[in-house]
C-alpha atoms as a PDB file:
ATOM      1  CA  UNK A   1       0.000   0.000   0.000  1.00  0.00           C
ATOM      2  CA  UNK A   2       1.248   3.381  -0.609  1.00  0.00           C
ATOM      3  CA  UNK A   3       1.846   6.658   1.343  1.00  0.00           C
ATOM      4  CA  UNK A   4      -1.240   8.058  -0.288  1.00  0.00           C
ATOM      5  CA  UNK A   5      -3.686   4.999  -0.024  1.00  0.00           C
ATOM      6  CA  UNK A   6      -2.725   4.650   3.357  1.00  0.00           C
ATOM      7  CA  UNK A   7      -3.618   8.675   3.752  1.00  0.00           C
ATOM      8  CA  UNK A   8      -6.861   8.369   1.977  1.00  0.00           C
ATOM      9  CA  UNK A   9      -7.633   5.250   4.661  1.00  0.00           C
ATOM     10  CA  UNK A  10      -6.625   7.517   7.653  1.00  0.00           C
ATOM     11  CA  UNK A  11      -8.990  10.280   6.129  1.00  0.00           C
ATOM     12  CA  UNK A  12     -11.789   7.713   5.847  1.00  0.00           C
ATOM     13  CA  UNK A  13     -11.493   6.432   9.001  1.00  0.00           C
ATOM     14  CA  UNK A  14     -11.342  10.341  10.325  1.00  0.00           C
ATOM     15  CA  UNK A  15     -14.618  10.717   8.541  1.00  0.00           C
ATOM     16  CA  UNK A  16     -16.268   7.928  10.415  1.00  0.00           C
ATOM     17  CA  UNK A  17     -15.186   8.770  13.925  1.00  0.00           C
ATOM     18  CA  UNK A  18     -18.085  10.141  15.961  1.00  0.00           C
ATOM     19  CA  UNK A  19     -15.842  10.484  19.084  1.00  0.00           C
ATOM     20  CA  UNK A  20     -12.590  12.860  19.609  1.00  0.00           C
ATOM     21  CA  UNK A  21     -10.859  10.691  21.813  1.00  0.00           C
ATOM     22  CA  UNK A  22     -10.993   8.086  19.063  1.00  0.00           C
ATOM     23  CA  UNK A  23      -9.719  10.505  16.429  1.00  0.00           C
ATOM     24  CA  UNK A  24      -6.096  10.928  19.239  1.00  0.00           C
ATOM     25  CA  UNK A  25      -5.510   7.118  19.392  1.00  0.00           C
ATOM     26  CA  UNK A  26      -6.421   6.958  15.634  1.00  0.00           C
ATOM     27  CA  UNK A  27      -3.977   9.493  14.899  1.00  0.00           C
ATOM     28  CA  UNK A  28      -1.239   8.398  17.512  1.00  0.00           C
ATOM     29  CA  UNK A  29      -1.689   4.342  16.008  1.00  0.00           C
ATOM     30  CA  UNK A  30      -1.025   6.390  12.721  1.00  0.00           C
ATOM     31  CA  UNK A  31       1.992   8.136  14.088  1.00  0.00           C
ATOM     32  CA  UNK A  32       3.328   4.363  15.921  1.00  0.00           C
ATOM     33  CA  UNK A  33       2.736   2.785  11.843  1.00  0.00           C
ATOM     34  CA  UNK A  34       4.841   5.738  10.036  1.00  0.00           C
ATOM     35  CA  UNK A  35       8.015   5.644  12.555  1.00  0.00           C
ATOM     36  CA  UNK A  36       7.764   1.860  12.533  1.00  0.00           C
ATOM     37  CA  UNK A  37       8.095   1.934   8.899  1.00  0.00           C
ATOM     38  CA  UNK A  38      10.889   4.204   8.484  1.00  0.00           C
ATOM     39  CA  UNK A  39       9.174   6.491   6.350  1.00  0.00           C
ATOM     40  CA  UNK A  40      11.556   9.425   5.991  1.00  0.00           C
ATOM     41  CA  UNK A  41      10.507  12.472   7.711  1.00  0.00           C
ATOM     42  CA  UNK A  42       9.546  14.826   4.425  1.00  0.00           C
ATOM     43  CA  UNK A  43       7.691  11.837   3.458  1.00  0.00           C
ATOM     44  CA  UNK A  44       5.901  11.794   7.259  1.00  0.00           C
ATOM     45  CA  UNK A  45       5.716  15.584   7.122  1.00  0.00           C
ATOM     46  CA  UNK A  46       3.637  15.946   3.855  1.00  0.00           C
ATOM     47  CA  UNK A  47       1.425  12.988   5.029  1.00  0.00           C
ATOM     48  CA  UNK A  48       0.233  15.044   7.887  1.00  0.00           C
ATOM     49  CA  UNK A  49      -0.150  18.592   5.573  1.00  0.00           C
ATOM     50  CA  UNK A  50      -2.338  16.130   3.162  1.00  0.00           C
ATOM     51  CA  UNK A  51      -4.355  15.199   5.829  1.00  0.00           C
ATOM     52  CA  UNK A  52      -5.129  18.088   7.748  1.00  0.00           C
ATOM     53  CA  UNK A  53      -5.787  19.934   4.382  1.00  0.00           C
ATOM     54  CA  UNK A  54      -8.727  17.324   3.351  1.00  0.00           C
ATOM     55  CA  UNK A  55      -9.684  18.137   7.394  1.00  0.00           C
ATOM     56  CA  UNK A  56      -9.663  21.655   6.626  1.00  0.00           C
ATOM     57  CA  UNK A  57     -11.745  21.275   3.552  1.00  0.00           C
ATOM     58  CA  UNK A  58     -14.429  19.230   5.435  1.00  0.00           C
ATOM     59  CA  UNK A  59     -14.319  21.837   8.013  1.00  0.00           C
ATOM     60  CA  UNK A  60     -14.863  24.745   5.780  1.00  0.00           C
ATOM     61  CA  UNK A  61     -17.811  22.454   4.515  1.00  0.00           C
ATOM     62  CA  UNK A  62     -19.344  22.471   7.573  1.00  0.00           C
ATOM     63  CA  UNK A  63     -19.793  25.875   8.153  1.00  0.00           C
ATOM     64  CA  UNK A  64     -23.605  25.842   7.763  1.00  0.00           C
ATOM     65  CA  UNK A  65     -25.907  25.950  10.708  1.00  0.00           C
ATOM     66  CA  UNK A  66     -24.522  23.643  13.629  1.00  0.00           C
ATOM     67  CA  UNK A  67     -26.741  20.426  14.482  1.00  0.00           C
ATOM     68  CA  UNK A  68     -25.542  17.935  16.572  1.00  0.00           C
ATOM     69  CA  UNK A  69     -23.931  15.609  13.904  1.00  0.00           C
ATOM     70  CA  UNK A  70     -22.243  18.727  12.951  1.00  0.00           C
ATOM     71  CA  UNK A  71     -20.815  19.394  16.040  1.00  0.00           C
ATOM     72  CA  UNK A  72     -19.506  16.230  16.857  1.00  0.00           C
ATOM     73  CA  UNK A  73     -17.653  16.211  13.793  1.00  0.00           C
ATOM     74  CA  UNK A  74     -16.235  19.577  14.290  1.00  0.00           C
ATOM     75  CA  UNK A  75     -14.878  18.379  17.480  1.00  0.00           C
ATOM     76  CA  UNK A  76     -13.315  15.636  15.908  1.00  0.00           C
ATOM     77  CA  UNK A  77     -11.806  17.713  13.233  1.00  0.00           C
ATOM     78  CA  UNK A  78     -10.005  20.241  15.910  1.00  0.00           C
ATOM     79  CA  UNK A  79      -9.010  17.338  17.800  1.00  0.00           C
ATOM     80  CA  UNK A  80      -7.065  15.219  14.894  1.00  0.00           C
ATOM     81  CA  UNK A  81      -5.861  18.858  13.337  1.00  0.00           C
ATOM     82  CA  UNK A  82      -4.491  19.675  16.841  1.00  0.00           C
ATOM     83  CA  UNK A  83      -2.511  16.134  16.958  1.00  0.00           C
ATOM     84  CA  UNK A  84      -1.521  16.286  13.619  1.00  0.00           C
ATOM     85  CA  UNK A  85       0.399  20.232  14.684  1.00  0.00           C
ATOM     86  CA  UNK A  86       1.573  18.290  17.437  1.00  0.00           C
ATOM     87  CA  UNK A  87       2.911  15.571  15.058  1.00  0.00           C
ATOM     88  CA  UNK A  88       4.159  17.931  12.623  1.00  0.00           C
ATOM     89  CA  UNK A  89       6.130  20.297  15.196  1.00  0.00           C
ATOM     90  CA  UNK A  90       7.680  16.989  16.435  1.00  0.00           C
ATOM     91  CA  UNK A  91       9.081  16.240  13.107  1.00  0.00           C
ATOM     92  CA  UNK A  92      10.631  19.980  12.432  1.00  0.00           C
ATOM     93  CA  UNK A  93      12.196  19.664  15.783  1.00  0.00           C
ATOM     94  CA  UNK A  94      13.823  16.428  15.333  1.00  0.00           C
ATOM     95  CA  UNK A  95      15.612  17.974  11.927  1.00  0.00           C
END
């Protein structure tokens, strides 16, 4: 599988998550698979710009009225974009 099938997998699986604690270990069992496969760290770094760009654009898509589904996926959005900065200002300190 490549870098970008396994990206569009995360993003599904981001989609389907109705619960921001879920979206963390998601994104930390994410995190675990890229260092365990020695993907280099541009590589890691543009996986996590892909994916909180297709979570941006799902945000901005969501900016009509709230309703409850709405806000729950919101709230999973700012939760996986907030682990992926975390991810991402790990990788630009470690270079």
């Amino acid at each position: 599988m490549s870098l970008d099938d396994y990206g569009v997998q995360v993003f599904e699986r981001l989609r389907s998550c109705i619960d921001p604690a879920r979206a963390c270990e998601l994104l930390a069992e994410v995190d675990a698979a890229l260092i365990a496969t020695d993907v280099s760290d541009g590589a890691r770094m543009e996986f996590w710009q892909s994916l909180n760009h297709e979570l941006n654009v799902i945000a901005h898509r969501l900016s009509r009225p709230s309703t409850r589904s709405v806000i729950s996926v919101r709230s999973v959005i700012a939760v996986a974009q907030a682990a992926i900065a975390q991810y991402q200002r790990r990788l630009k300190s470690e270079a």
